[in-house]
PDB file of N, CA and C in Angstrom:
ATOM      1  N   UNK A   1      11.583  34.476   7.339  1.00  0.00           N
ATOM      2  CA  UNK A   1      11.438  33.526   6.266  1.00  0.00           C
ATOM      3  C   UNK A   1      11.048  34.275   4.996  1.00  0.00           C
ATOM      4  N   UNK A   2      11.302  33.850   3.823  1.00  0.00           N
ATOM      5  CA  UNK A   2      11.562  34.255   2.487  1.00  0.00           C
ATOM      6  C   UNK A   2       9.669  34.467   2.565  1.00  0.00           C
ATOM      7  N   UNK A   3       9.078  35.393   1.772  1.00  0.00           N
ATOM      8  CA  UNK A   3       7.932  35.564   1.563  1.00  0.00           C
ATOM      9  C   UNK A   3       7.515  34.337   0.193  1.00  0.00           C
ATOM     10  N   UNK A   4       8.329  34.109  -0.041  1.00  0.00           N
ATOM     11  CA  UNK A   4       7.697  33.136  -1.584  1.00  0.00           C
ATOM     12  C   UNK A   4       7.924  31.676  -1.184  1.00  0.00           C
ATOM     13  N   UNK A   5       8.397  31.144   0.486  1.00  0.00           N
ATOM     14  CA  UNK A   5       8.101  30.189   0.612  1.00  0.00           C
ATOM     15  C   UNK A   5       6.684  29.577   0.798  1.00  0.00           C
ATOM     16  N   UNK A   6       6.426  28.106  -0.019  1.00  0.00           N
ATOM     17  CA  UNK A   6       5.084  27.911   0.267  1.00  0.00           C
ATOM     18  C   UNK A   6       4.955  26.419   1.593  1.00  0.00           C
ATOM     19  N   UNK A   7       6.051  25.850   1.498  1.00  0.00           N
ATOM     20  CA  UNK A   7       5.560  24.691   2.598  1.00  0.00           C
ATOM     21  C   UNK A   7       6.861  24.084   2.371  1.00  0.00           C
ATOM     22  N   UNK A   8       7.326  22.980   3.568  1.00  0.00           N
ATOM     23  CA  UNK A   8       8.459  22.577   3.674  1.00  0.00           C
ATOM     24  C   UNK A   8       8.912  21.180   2.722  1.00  0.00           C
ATOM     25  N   UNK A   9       7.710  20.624   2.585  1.00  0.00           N
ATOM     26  CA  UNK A   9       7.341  19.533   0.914  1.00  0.00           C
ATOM     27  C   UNK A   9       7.682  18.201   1.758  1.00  0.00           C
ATOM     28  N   UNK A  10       7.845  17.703   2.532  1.00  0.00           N
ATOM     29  CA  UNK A  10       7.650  16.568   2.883  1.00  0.00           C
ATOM     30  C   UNK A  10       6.296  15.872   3.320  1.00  0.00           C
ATOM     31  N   UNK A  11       4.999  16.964   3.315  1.00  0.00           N
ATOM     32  CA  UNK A  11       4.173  15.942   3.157  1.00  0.00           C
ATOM     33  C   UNK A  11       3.282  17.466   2.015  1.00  0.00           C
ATOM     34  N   UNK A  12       2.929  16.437   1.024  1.00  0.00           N
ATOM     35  CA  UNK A  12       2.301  17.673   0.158  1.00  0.00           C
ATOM     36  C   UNK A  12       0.639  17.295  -0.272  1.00  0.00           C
ATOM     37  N   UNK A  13      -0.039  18.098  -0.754  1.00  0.00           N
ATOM     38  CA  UNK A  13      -1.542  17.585  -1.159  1.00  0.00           C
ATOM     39  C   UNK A  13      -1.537  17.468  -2.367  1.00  0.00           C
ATOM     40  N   UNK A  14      -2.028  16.408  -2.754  1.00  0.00           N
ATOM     41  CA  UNK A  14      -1.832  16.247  -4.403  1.00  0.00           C
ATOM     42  C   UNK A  14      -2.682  14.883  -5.068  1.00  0.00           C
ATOM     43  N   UNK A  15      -3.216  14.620  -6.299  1.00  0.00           N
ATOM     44  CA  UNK A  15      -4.037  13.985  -6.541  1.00  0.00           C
ATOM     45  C   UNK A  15      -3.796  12.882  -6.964  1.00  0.00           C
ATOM     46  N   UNK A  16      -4.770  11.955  -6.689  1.00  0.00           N
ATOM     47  CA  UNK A  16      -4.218  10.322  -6.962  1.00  0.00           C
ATOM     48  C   UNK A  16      -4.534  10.041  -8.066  1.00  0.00           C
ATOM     49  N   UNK A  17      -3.698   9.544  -8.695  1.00  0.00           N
ATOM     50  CA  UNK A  17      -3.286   8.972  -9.722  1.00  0.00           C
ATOM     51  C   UNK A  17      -4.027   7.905 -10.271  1.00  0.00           C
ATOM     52  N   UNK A  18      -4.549   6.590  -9.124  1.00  0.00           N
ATOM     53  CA  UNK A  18      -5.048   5.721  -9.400  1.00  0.00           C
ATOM     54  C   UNK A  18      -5.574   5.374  -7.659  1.00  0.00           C
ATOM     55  N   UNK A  19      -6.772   4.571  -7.850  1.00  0.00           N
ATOM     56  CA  UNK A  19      -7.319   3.783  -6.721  1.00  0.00           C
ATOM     57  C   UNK A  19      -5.574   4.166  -5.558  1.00  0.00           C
ATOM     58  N   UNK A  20      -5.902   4.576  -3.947  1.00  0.00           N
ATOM     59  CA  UNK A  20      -4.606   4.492  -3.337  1.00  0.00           C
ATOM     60  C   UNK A  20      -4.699   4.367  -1.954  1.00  0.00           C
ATOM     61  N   UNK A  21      -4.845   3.250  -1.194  1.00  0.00           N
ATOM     62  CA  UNK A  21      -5.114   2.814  -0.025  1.00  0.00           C
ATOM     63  C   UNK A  21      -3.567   3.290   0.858  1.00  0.00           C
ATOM     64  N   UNK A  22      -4.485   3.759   1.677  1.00  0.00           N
ATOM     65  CA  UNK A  22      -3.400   4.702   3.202  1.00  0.00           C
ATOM     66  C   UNK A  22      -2.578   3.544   3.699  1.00  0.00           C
ATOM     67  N   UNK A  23      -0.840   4.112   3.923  1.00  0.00           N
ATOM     68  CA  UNK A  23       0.127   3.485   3.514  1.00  0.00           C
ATOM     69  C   UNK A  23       0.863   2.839   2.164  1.00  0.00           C
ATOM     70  N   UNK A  24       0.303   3.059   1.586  1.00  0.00           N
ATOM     71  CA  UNK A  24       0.513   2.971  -0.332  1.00  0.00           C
ATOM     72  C   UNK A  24       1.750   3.865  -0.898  1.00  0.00           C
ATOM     73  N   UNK A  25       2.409   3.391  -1.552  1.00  0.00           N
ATOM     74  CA  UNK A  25       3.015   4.255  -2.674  1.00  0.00           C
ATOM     75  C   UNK A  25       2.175   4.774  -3.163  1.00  0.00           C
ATOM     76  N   UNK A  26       2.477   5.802  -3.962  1.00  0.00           N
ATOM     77  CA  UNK A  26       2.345   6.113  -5.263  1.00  0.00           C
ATOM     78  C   UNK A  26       3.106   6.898  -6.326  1.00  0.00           C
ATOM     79  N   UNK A  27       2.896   7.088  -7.130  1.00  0.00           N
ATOM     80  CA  UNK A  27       3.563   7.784  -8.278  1.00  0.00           C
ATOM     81  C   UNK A  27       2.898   9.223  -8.886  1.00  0.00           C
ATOM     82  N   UNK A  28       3.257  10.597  -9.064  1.00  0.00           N
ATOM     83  CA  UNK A  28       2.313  11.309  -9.574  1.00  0.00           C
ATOM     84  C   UNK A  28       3.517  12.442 -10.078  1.00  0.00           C
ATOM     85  N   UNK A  29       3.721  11.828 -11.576  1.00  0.00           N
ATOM     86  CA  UNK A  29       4.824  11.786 -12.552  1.00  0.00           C
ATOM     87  C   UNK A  29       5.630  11.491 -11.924  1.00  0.00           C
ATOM     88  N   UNK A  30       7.171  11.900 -11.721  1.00  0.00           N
ATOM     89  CA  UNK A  30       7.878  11.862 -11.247  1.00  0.00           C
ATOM     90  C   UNK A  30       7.908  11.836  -9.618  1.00  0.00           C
ATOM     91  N   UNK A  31       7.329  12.049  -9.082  1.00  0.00           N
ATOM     92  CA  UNK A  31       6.756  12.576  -7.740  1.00  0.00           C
ATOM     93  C   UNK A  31       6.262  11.180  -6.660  1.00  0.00           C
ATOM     94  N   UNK A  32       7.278  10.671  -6.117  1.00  0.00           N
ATOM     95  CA  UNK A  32       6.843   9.193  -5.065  1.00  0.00           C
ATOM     96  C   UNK A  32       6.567   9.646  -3.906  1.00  0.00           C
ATOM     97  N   UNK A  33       5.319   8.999  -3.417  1.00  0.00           N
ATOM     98  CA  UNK A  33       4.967   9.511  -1.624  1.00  0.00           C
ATOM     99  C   UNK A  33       4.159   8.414  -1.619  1.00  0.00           C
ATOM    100  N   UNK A  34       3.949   7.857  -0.004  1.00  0.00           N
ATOM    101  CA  UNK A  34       3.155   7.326   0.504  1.00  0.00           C
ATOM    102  C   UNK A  34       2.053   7.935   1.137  1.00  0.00           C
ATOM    103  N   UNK A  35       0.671   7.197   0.683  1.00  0.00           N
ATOM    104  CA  UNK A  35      -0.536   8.080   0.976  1.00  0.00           C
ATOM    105  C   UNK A  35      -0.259   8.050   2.293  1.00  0.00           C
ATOM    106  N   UNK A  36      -0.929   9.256   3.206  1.00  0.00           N
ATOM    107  CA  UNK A  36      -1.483   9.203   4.649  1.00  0.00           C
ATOM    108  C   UNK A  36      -3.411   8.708   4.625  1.00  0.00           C
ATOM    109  N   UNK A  37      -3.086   8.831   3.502  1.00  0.00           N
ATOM    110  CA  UNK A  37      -5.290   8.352   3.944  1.00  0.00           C
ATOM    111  C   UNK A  37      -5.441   7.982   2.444  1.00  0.00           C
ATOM    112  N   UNK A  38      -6.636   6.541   2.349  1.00  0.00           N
ATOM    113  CA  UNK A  38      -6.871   6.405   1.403  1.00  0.00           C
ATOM    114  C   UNK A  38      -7.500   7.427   0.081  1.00  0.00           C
ATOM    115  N   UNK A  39      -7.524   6.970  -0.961  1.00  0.00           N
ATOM    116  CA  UNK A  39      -7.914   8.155  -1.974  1.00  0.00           C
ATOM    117  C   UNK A  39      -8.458   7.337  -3.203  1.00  0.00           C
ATOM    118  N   UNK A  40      -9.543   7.752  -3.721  1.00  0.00           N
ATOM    119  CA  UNK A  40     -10.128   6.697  -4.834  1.00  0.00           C
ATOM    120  C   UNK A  40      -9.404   8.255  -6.602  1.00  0.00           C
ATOM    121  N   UNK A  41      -8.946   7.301  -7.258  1.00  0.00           N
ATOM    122  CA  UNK A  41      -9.018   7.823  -8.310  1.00  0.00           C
ATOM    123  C   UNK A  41      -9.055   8.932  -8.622  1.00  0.00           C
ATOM    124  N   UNK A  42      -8.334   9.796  -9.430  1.00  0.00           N
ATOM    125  CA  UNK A  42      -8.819  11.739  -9.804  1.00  0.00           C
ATOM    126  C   UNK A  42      -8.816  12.140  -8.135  1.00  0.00           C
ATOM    127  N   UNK A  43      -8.997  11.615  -6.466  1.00  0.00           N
ATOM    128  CA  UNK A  43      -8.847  12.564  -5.410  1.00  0.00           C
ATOM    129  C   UNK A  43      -7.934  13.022  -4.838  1.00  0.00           C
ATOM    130  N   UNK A  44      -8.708  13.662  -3.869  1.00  0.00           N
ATOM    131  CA  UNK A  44      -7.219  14.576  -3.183  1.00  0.00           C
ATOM    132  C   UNK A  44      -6.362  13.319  -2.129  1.00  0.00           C
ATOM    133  N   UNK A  45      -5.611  13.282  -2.399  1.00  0.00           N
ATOM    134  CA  UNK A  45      -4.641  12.963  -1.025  1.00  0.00           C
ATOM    135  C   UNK A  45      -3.573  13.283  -0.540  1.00  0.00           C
ATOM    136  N   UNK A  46      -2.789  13.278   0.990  1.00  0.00           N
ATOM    137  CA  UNK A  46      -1.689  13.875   0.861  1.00  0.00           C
ATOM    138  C   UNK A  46      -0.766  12.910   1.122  1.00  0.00           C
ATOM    139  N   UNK A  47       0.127  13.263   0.898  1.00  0.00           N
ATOM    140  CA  UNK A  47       1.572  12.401   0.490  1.00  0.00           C
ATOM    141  C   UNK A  47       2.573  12.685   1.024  1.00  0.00           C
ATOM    142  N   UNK A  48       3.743  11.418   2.141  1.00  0.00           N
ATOM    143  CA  UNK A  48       4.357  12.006   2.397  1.00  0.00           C
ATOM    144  C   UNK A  48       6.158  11.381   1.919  1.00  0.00           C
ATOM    145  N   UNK A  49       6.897  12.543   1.412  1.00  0.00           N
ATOM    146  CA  UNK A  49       7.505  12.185   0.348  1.00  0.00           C
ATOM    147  C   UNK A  49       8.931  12.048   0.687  1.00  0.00           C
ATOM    148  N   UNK A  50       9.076  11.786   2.590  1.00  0.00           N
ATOM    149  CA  UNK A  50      10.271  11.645   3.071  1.00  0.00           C
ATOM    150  C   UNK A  50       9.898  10.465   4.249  1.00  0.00           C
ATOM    151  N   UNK A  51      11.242   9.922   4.303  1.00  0.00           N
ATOM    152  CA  UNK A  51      11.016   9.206   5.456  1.00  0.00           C
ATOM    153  C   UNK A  51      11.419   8.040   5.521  1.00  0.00           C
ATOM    154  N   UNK A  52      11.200   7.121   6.497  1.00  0.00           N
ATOM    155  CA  UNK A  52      11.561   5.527   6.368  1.00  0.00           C
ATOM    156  C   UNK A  52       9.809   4.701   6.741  1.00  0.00           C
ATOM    157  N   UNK A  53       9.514   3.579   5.296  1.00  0.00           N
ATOM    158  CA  UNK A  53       8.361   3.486   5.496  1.00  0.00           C
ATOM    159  C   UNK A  53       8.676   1.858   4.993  1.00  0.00           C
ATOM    160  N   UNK A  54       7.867   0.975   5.551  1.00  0.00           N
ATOM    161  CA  UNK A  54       8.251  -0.339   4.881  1.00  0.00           C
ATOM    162  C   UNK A  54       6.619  -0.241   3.853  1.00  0.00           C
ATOM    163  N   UNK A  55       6.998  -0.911   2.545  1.00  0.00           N
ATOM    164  CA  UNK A  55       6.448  -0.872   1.289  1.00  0.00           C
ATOM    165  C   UNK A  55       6.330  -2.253   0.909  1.00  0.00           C
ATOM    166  N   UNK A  56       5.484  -2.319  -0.177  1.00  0.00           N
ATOM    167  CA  UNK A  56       5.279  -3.536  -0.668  1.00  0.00           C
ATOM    168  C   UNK A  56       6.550  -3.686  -1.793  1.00  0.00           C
ATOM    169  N   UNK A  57       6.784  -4.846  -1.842  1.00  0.00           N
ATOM    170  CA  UNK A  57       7.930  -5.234  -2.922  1.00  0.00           C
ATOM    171  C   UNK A  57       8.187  -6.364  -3.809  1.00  0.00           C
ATOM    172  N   UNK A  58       8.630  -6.347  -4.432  1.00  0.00           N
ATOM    173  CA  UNK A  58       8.684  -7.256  -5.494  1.00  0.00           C
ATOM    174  C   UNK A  58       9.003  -8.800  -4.522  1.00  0.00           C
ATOM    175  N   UNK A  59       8.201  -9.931  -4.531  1.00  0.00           N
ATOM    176  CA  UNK A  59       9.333 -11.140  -3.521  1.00  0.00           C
ATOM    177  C   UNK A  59      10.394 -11.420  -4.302  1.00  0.00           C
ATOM    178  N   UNK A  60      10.329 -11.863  -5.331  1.00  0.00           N
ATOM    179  CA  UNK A  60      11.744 -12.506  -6.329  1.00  0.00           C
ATOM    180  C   UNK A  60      12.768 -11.750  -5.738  1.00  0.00           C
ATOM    181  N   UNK A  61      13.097 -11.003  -4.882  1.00  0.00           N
ATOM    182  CA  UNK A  61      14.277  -9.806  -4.091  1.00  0.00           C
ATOM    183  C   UNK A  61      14.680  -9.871  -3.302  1.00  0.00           C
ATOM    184  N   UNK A  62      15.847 -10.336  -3.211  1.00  0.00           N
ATOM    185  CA  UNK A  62      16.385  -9.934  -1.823  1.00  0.00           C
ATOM    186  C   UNK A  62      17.567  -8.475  -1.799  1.00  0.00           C
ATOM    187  N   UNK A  63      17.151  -8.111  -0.538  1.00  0.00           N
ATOM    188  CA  UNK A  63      17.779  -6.868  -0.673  1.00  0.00           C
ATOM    189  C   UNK A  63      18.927  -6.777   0.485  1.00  0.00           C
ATOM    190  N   UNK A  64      19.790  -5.520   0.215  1.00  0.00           N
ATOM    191  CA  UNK A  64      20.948  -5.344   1.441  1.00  0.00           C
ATOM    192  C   UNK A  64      20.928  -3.868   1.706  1.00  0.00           C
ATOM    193  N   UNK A  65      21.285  -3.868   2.927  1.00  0.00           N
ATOM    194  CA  UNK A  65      20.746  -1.917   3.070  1.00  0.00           C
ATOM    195  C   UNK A  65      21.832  -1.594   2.327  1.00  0.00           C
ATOM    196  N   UNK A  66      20.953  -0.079   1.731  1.00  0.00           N
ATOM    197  CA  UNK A  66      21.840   0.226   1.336  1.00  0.00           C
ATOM    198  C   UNK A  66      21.596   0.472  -0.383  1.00  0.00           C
ATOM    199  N   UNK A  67      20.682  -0.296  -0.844  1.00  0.00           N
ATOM    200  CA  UNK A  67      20.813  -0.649  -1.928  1.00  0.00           C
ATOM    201  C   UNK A  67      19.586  -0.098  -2.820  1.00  0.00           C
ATOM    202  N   UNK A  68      19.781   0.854  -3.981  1.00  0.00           N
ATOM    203  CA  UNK A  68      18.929   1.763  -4.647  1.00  0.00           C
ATOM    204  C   UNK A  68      17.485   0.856  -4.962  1.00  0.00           C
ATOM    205  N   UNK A  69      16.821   1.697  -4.421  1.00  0.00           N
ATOM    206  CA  UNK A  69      15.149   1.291  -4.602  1.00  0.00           C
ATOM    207  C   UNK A  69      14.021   2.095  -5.718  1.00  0.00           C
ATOM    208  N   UNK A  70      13.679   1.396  -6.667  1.00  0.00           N
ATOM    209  CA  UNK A  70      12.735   2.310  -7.596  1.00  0.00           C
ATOM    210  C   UNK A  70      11.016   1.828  -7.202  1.00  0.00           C
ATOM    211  N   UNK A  71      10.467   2.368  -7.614  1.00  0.00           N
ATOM    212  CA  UNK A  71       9.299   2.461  -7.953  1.00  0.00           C
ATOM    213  C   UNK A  71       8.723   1.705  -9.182  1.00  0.00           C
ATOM    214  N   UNK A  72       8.105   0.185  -9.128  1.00  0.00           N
ATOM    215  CA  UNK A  72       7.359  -0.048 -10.377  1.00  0.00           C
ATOM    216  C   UNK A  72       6.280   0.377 -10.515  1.00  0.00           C
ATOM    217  N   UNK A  73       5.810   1.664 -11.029  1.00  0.00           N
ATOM    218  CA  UNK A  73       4.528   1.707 -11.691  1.00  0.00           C
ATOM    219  C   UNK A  73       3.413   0.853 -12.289  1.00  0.00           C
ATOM    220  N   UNK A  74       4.059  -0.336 -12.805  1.00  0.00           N
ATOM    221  CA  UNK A  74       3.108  -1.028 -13.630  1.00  0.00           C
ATOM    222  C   UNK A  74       2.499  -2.070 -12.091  1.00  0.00           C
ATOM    223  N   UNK A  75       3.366  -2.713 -11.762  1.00  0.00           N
ATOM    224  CA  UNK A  75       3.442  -3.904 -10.517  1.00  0.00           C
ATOM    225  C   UNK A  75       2.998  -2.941  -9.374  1.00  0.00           C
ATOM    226  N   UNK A  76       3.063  -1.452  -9.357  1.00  0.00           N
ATOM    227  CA  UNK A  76       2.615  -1.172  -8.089  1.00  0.00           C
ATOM    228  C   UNK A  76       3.288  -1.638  -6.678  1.00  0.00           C
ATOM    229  N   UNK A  77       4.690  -1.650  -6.822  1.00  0.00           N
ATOM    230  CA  UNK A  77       5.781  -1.929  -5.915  1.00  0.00           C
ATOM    231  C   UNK A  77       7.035  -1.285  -5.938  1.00  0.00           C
ATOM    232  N   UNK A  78       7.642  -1.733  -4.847  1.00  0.00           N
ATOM    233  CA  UNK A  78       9.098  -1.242  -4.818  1.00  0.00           C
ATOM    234  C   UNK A  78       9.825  -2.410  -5.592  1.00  0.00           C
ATOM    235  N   UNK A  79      11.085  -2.171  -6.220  1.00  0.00           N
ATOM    236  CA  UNK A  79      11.979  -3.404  -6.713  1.00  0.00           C
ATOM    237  C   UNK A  79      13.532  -2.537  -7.009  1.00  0.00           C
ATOM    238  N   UNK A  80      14.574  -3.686  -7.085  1.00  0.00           N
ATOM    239  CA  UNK A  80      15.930  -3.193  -7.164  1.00  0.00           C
ATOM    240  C   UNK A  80      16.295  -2.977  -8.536  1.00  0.00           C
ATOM    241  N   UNK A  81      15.144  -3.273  -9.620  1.00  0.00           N
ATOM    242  CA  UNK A  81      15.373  -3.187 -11.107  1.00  0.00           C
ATOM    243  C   UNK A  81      14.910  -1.670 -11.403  1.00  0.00           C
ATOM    244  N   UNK A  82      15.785  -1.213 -12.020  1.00  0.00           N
ATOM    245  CA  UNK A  82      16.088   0.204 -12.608  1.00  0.00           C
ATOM    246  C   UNK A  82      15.356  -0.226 -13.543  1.00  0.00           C
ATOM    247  N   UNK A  83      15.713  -0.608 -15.287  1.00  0.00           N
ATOM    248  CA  UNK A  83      14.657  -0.134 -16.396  1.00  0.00           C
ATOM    249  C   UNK A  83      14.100   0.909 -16.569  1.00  0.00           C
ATOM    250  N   UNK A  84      12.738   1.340 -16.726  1.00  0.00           N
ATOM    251  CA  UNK A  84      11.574   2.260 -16.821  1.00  0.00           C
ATOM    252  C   UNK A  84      11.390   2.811 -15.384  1.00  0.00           C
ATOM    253  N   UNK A  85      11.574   2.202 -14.521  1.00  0.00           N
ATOM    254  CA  UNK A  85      11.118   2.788 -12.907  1.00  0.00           C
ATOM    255  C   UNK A  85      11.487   4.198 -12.410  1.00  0.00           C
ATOM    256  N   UNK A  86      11.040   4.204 -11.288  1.00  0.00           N
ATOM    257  CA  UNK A  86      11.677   5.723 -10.716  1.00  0.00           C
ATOM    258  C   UNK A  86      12.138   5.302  -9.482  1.00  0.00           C
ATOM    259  N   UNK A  87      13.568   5.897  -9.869  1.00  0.00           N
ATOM    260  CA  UNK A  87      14.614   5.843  -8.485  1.00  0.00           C
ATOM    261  C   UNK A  87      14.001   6.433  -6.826  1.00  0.00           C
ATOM    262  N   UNK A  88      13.368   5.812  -6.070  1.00  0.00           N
ATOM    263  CA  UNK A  88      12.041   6.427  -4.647  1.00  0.00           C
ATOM    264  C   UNK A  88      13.272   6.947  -3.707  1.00  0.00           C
ATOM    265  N   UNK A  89      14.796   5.980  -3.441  1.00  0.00           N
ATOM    266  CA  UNK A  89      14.937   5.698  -2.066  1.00  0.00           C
ATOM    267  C   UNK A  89      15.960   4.375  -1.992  1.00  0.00           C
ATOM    268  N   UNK A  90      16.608   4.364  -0.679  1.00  0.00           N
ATOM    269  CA  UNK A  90      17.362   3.144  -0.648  1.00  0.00           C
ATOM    270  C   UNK A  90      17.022   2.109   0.386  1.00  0.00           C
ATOM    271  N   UNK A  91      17.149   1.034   0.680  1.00  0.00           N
ATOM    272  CA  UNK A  91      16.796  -0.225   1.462  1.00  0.00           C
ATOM    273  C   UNK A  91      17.167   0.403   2.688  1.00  0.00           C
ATOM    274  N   UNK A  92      16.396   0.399   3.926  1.00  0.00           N
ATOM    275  CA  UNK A  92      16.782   0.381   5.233  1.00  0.00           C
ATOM    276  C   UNK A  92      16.944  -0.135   6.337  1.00  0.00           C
ATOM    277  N   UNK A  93      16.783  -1.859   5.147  1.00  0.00           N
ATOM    278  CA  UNK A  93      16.756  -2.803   6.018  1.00  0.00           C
ATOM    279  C   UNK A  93      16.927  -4.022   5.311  1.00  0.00           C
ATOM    280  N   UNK A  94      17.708  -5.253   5.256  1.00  0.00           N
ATOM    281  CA  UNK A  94      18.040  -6.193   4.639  1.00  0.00           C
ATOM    282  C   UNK A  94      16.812  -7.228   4.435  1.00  0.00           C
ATOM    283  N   UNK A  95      16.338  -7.745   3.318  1.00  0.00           N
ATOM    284  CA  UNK A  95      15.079  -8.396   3.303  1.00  0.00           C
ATOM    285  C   UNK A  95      15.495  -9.592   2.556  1.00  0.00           C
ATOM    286  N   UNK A  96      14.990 -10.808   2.394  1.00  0.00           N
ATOM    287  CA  UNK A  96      14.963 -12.313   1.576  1.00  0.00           C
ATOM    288  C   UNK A  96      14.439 -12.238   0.367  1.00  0.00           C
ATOM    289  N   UNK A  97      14.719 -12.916  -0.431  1.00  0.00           N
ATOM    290  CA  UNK A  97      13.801 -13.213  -1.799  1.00  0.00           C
ATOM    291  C   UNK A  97      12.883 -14.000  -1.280  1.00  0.00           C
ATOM    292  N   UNK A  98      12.464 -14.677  -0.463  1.00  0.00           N
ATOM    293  CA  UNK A  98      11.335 -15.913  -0.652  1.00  0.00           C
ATOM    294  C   UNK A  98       9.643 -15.227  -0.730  1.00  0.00           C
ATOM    295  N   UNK A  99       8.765 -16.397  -1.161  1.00  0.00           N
ATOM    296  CA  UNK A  99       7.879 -15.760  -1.462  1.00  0.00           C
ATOM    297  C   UNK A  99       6.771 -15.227  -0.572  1.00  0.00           C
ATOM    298  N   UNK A 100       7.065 -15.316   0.119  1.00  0.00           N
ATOM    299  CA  UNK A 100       6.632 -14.546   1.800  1.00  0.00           C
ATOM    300  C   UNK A 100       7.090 -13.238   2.242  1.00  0.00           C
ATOM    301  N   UNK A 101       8.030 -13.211   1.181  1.00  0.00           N
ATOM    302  CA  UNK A 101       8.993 -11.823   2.279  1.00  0.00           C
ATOM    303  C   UNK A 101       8.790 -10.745   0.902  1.00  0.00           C
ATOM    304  N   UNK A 102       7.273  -9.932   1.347  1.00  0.00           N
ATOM    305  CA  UNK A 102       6.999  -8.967  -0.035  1.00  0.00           C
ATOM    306  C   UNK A 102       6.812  -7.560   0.717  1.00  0.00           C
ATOM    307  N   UNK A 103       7.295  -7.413   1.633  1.00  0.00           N
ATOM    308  CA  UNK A 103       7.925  -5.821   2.263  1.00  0.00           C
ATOM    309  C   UNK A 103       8.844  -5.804   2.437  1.00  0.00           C
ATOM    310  N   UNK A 104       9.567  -4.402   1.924  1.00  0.00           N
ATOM    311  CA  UNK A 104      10.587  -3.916   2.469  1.00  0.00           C
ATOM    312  C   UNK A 104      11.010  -2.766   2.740  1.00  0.00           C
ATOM    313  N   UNK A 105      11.965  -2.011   3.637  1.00  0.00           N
ATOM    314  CA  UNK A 105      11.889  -1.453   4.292  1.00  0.00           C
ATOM    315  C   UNK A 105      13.201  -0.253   3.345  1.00  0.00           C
ATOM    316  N   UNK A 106      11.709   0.769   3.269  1.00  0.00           N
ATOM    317  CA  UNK A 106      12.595   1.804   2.475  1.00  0.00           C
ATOM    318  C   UNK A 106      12.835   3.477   2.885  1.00  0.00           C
ATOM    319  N   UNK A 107      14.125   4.055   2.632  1.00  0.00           N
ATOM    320  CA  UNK A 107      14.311   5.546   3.356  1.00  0.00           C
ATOM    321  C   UNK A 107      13.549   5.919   2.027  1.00  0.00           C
ATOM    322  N   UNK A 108      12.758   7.236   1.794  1.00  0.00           N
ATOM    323  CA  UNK A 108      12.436   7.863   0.624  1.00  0.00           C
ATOM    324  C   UNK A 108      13.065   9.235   0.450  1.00  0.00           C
ATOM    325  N   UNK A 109      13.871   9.077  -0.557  1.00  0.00           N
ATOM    326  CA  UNK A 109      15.249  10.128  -1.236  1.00  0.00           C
ATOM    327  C   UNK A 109      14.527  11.379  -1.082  1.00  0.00           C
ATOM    328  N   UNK A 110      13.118  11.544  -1.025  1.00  0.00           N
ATOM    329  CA  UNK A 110      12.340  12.767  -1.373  1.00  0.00           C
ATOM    330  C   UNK A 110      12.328  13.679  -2.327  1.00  0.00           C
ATOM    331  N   UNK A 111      13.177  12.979  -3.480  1.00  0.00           N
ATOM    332  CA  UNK A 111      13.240  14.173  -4.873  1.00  0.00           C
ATOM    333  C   UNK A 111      12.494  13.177  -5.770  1.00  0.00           C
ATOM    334  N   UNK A 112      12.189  14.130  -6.739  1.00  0.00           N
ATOM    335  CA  UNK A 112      11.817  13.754  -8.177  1.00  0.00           C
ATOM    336  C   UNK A 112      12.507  12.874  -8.856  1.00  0.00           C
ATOM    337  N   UNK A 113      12.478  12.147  -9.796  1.00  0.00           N
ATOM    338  CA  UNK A 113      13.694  11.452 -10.781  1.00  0.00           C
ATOM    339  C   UNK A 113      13.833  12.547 -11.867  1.00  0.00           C
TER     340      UNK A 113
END
């Protein structure tokens, strides 16, 4: 193995952004992972930035696999509206709009936007 490799990056250590309860998105710039352990504010947590994880989501949504998933920063969810967001990942599982149905089930692309 190459001497200047440092780690394989699917789960990385890195600092929270904001308040981030284990199983959580988050955002840290460009950078989407779901915590493995909670993390209060300015701490360490690690993140893992591949995978299939069901997430919280916008309800007004219904989704079809398949179908590009961003990151709202502000709402602190997944949603199918591009705008300002960051592109996480695609649907891995078909979900309802009603207002009950606020997970859904997402692969995470594992890159940056």
């Amino acid at each position: 193995m190459a001497r200047n490799f440092v780690q394989e990056g699917d789960v990385m250590d890195l600092t929270a952004p904001y308040d981030v309860a284990s199983g959580a998105g988050f955002l840290v710039g460009s950078l989407f992972a779901v915590a493995l352990g909670a993390a209060s504010n300015g701490g360490a947590v690690r993140g893992k930035t591949t995978g299939v994880f069901d997430l919280v989501k916008a309800a007004s949504q219904a989704w079809t696999v398949g179908v590009k998933v961003y990151w709202d920063n502000t709402a602190k969810n997944c949603t199918t509206t591009v705008g300002s967001n960051t592109l996480i990942g695609v649907a891995a599982a078909a979900v309802g709009s009603g207002a009950g149905e606020t997970t859904g089930r997402v692969r995470l692309n594992g890159t940056a936007a």
